[in-house]
PDB file of N, CA and C in Angstrom:
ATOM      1  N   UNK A   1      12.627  28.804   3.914  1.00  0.00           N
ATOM      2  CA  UNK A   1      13.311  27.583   3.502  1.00  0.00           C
ATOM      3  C   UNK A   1      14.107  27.029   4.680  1.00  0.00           C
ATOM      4  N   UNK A   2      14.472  25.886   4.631  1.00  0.00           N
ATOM      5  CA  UNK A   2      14.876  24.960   6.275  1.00  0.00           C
ATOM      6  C   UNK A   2      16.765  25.088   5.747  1.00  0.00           C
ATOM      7  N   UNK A   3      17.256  24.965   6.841  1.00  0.00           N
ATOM      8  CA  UNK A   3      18.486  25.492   6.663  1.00  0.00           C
ATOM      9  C   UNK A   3      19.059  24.175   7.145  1.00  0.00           C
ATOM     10  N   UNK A   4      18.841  23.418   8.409  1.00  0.00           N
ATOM     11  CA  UNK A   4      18.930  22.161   9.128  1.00  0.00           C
ATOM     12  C   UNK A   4      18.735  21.725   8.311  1.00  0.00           C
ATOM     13  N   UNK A   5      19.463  20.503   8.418  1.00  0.00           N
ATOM     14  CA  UNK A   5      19.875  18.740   7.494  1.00  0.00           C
ATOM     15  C   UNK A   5      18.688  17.779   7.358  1.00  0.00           C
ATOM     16  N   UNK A   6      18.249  17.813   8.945  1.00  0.00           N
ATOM     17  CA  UNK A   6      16.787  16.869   8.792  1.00  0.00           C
ATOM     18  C   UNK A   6      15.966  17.809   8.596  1.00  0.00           C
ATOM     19  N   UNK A   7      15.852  18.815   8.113  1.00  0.00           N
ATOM     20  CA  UNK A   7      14.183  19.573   7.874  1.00  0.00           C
ATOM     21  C   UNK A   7      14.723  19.639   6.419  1.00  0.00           C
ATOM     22  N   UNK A   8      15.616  19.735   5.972  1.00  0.00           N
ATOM     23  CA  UNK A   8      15.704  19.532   4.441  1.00  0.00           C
ATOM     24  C   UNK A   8      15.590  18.080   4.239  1.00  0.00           C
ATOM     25  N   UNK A   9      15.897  17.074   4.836  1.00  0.00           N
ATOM     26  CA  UNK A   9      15.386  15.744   4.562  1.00  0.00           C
ATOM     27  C   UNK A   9      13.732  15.466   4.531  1.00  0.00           C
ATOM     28  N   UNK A  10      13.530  15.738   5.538  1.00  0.00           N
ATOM     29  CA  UNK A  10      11.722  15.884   5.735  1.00  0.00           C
ATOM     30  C   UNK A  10      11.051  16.312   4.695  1.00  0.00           C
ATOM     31  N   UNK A  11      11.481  17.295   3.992  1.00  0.00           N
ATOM     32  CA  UNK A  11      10.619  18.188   2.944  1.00  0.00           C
ATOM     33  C   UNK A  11      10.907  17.191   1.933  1.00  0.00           C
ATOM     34  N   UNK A  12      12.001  16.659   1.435  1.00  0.00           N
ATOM     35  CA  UNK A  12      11.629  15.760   0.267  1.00  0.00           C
ATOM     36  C   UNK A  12      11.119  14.646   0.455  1.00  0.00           C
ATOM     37  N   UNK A  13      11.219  13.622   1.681  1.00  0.00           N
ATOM     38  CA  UNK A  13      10.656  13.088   2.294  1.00  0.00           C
ATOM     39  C   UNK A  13       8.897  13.256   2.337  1.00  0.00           C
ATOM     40  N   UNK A  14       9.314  14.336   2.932  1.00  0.00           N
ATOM     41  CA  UNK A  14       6.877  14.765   2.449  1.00  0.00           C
ATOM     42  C   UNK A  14       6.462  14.663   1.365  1.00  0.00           C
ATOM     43  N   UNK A  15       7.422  15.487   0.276  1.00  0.00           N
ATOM     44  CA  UNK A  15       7.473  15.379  -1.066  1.00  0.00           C
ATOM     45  C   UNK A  15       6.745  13.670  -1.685  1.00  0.00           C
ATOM     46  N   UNK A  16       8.015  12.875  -1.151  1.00  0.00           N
ATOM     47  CA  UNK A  16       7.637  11.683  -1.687  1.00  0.00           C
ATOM     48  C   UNK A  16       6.678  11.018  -1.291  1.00  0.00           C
ATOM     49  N   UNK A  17       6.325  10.737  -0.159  1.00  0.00           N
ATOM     50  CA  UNK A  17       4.943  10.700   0.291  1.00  0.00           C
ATOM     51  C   UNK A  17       3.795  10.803  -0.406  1.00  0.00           C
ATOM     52  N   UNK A  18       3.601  12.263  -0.411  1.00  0.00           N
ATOM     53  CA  UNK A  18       2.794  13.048  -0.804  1.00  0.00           C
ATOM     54  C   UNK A  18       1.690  12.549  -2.078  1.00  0.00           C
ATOM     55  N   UNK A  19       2.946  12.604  -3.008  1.00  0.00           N
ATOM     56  CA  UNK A  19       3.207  11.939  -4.345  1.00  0.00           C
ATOM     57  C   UNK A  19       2.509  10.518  -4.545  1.00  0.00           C
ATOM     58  N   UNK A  20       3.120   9.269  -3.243  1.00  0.00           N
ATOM     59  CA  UNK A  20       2.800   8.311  -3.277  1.00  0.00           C
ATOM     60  C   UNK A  20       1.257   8.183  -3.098  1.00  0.00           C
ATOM     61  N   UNK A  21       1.057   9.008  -2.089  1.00  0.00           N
ATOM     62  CA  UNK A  21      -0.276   9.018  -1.299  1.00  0.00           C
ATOM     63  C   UNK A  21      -1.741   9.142  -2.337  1.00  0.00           C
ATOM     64  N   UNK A  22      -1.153  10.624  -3.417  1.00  0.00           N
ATOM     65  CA  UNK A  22      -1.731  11.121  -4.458  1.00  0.00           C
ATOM     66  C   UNK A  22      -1.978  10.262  -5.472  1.00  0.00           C
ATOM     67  N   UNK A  23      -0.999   9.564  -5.630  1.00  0.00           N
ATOM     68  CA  UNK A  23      -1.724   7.963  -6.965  1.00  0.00           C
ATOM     69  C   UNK A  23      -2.456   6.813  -6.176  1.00  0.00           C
ATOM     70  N   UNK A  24      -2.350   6.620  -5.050  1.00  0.00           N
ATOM     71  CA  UNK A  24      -2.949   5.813  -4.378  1.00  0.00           C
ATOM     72  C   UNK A  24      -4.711   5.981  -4.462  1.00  0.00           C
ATOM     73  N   UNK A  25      -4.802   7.309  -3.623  1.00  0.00           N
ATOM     74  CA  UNK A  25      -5.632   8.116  -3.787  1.00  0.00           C
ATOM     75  C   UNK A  25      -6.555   8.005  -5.185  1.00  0.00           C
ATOM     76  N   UNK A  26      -5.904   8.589  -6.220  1.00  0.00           N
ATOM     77  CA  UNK A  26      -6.085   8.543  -7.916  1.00  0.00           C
ATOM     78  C   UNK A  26      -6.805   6.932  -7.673  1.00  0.00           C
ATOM     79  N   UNK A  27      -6.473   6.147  -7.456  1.00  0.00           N
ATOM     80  CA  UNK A  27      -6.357   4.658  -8.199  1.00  0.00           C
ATOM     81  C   UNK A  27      -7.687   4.252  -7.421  1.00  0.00           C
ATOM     82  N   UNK A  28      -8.081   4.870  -6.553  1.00  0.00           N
ATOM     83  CA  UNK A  28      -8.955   3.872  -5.319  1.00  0.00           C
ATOM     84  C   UNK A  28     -10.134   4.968  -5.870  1.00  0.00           C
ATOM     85  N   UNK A  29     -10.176   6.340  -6.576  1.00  0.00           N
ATOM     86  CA  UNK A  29     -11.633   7.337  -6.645  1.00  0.00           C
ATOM     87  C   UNK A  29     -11.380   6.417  -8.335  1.00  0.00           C
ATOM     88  N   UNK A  30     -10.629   5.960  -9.192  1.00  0.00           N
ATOM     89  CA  UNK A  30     -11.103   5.599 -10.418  1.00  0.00           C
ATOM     90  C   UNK A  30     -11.575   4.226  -9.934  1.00  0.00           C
ATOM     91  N   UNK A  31     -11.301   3.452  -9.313  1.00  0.00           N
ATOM     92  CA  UNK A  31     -11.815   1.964  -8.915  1.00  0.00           C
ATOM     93  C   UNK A  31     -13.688   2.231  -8.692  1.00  0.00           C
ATOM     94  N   UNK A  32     -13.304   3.313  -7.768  1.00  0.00           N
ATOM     95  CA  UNK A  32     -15.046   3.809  -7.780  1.00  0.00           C
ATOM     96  C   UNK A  32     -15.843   4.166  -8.321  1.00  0.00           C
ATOM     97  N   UNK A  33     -15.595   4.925  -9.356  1.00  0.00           N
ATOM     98  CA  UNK A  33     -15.918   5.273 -10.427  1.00  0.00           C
ATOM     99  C   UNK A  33     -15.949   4.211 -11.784  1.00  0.00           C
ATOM    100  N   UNK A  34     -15.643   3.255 -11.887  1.00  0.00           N
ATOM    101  CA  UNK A  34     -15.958   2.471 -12.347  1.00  0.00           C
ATOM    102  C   UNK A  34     -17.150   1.181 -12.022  1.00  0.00           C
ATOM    103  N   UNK A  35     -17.163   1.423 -10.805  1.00  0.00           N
ATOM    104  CA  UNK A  35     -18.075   0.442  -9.666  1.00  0.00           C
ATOM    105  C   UNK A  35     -19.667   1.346 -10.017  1.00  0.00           C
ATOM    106  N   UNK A  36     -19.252   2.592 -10.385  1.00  0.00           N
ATOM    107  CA  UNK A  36     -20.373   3.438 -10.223  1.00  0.00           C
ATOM    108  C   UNK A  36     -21.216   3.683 -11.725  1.00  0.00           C
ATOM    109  N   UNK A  37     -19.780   3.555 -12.609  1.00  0.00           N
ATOM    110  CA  UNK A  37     -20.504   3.695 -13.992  1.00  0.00           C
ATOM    111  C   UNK A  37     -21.435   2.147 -14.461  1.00  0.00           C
ATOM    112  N   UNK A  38     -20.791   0.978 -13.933  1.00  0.00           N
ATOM    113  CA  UNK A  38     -21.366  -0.530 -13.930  1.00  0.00           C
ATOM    114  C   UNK A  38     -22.525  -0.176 -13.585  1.00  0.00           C
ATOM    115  N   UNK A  39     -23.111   0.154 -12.120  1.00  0.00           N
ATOM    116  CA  UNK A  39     -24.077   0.126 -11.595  1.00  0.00           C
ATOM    117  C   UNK A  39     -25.425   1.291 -12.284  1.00  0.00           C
ATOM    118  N   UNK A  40     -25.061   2.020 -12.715  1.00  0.00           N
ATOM    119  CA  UNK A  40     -25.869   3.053 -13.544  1.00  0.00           C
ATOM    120  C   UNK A  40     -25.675   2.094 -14.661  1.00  0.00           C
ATOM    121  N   UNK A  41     -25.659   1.610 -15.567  1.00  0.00           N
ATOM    122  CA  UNK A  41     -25.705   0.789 -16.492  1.00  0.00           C
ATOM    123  C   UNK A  41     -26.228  -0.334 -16.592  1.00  0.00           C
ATOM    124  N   UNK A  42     -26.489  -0.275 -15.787  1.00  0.00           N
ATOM    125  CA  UNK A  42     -27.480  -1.866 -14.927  1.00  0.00           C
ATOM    126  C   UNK A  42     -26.572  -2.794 -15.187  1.00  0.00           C
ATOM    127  N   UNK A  43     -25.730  -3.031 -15.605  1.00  0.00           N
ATOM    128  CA  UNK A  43     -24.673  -3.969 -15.916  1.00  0.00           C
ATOM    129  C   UNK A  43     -24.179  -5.085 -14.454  1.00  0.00           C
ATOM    130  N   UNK A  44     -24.838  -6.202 -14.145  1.00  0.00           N
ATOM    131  CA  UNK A  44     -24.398  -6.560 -12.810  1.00  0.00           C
ATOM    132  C   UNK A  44     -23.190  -7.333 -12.884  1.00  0.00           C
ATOM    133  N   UNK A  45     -22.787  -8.337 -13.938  1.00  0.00           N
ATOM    134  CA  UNK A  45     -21.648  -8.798 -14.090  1.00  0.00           C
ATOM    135  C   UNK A  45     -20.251  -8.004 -13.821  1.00  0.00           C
ATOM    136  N   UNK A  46     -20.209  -6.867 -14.890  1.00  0.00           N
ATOM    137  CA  UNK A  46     -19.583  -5.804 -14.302  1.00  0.00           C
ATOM    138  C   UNK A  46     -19.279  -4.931 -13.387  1.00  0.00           C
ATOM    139  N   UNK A  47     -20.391  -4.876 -12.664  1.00  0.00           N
ATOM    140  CA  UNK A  47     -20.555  -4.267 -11.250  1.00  0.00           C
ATOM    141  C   UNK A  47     -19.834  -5.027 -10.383  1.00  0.00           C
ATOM    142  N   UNK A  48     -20.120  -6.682 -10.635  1.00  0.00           N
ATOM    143  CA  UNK A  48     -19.479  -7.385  -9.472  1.00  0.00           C
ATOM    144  C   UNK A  48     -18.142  -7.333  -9.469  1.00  0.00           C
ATOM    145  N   UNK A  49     -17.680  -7.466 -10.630  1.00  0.00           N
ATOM    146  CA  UNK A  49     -16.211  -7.476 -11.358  1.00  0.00           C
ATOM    147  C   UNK A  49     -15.410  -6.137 -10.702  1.00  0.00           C
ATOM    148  N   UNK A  50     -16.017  -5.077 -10.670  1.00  0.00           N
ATOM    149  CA  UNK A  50     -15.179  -3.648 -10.531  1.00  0.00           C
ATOM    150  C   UNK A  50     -15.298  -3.351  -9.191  1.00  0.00           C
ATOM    151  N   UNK A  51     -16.747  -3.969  -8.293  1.00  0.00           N
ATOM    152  CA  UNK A  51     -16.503  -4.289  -6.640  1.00  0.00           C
ATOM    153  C   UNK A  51     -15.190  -4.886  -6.095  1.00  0.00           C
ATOM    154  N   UNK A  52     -15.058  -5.916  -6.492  1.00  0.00           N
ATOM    155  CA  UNK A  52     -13.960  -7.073  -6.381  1.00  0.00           C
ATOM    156  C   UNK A  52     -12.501  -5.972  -6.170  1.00  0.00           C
ATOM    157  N   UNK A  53     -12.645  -5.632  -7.806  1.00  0.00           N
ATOM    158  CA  UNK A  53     -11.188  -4.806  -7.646  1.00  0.00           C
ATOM    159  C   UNK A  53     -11.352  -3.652  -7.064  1.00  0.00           C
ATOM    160  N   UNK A  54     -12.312  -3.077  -6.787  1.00  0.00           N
ATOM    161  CA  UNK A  54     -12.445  -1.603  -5.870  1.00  0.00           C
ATOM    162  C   UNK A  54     -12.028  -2.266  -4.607  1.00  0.00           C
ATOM    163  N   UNK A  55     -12.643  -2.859  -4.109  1.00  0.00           N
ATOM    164  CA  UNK A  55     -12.518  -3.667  -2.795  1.00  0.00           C
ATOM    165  C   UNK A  55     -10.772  -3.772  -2.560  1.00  0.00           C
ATOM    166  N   UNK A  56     -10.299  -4.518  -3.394  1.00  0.00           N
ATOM    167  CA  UNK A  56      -8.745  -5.149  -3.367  1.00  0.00           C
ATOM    168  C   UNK A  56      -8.064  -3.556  -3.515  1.00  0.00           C
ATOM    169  N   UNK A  57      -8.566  -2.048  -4.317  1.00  0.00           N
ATOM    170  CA  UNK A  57      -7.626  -1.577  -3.908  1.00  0.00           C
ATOM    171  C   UNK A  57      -8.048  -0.052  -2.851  1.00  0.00           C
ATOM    172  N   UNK A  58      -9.010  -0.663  -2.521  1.00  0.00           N
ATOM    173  CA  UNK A  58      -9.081   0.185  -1.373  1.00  0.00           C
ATOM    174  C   UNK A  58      -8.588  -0.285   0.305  1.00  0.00           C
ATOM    175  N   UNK A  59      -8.602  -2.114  -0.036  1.00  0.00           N
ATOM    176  CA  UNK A  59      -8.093  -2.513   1.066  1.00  0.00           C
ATOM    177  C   UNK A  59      -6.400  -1.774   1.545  1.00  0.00           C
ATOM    178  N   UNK A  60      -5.783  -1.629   0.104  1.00  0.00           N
ATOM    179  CA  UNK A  60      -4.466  -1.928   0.113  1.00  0.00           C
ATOM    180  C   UNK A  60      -4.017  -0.896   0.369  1.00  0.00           C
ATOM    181  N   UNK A  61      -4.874   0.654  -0.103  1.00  0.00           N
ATOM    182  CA  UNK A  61      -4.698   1.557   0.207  1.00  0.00           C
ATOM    183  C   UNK A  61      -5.272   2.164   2.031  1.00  0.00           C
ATOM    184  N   UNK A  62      -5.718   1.348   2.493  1.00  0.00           N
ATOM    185  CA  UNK A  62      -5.949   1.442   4.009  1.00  0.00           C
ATOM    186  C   UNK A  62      -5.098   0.817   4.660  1.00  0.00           C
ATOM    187  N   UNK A  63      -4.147  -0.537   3.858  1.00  0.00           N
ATOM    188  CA  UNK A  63      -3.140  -0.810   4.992  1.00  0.00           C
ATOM    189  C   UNK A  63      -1.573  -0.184   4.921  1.00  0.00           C
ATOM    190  N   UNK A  64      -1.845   0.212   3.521  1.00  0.00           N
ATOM    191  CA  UNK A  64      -0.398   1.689   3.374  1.00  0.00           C
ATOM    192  C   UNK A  64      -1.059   2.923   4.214  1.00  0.00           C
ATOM    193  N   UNK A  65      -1.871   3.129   5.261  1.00  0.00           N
ATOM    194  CA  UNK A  65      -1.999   4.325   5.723  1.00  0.00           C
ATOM    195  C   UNK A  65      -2.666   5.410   5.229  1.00  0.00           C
ATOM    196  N   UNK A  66      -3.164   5.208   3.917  1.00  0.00           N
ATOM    197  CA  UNK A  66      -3.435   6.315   3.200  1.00  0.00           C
ATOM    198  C   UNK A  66      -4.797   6.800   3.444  1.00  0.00           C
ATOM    199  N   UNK A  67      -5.416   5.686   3.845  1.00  0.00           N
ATOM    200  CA  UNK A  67      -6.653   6.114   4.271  1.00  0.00           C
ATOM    201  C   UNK A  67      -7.071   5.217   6.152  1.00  0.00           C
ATOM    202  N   UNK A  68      -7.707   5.465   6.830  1.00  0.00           N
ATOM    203  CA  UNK A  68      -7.656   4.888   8.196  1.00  0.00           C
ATOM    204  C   UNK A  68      -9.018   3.784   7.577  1.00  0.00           C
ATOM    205  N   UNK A  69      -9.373   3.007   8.312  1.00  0.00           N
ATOM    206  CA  UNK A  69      -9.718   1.682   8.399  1.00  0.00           C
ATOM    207  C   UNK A  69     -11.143   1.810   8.109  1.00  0.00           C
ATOM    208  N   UNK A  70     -11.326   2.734   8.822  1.00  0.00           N
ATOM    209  CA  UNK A  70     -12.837   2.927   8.879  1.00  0.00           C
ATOM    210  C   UNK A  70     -13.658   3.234   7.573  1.00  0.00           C
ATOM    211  N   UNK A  71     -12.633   5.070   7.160  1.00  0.00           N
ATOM    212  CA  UNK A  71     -12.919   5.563   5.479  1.00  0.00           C
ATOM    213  C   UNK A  71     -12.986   4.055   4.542  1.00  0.00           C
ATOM    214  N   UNK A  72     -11.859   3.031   4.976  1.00  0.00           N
ATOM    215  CA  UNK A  72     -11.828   2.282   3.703  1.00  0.00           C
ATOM    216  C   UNK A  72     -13.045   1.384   3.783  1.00  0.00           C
ATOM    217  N   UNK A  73     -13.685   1.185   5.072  1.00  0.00           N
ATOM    218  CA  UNK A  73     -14.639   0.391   5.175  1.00  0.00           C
ATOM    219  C   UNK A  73     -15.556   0.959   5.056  1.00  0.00           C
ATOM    220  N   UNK A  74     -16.228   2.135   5.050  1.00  0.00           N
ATOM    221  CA  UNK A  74     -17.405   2.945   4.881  1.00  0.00           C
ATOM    222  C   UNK A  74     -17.759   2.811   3.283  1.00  0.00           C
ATOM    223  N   UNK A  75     -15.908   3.247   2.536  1.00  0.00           N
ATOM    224  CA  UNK A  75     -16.359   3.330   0.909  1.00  0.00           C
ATOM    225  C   UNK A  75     -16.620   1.759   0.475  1.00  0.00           C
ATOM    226  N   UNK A  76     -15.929   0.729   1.268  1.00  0.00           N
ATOM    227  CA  UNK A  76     -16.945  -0.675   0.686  1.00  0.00           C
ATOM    228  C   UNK A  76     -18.066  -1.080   0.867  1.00  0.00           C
ATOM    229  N   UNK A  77     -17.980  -0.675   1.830  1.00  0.00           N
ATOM    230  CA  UNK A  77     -19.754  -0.597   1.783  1.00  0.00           C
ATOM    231  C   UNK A  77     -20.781  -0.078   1.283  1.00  0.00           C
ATOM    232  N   UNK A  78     -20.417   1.237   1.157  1.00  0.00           N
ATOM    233  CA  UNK A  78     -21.293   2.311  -0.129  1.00  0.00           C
ATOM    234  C   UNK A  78     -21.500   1.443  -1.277  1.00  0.00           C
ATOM    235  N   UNK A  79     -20.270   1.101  -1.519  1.00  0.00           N
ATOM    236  CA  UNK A  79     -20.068   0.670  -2.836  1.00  0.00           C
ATOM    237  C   UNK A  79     -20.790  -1.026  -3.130  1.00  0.00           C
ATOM    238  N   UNK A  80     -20.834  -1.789  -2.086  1.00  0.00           N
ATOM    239  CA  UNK A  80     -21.224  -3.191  -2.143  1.00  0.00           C
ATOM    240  C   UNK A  80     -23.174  -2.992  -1.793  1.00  0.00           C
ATOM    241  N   UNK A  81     -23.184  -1.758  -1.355  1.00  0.00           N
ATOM    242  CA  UNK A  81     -24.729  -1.666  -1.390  1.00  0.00           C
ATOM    243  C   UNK A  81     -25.481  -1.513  -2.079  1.00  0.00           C
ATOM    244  N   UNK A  82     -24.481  -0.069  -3.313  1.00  0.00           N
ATOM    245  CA  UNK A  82     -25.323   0.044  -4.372  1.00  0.00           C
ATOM    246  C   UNK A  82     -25.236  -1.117  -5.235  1.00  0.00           C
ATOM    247  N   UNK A  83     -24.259  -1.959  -5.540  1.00  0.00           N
ATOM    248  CA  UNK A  83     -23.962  -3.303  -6.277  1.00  0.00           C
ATOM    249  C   UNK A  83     -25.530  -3.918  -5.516  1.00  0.00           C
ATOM    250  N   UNK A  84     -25.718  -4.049  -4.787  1.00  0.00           N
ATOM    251  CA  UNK A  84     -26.234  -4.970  -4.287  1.00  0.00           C
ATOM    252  C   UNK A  84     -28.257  -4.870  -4.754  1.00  0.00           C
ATOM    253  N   UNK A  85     -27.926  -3.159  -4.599  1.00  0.00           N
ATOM    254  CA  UNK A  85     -29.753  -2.939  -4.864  1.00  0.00           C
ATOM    255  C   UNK A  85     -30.057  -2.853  -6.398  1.00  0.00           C
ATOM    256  N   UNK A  86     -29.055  -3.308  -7.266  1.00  0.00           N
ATOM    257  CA  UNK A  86     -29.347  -3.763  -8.055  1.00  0.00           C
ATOM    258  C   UNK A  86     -29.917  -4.772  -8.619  1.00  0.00           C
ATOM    259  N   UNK A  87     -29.884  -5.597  -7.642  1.00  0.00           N
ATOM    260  CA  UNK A  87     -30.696  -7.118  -7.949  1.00  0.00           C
ATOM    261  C   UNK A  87     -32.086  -7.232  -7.571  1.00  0.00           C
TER     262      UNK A  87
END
């Protein structure tokens, strides 16, 4: 256990983070998962619909840091391809 002032700050500090990082996280694999159940459903209206918002929160979660630029652009693309070979 940290005995110092700032290493006991840090740890709850990571704590909160952590936490934040973890629903972020949560919110951007259910966005996908919804993009994914549309598309197995042949459903394209819906597909486009749950792209849109996958898109918006995976952006948001790449410019909070949570994910680097690239991950967030790799999973839109996965995701706007299979939308796409649906047609």
């Amino acid at each position: 256990m940290a005995n110092i002032k700032s290493a006991k700050k840090r740890i709850l500090v990571n704590r909160t983070k952590a936490a934040r990082n973890k629903s972020i996280k949560s919110s951007v694999k259910t966005a996908c998962k919804k993009v994914t159940a549309a598309v197995e459903a042949n459903d394209k209206a819906a597909a486009n619909a749950a792209l849109i918002a996958a898109t918006s929160t995976i952006g948001k979660a790449a410019s909070k840091g949570v994910y680097h630029k690239n991950t967030a652009s790799r999973k839109v693309s996965r995701l706007a391809q299979a939308v796409n070979k649906m047609a």
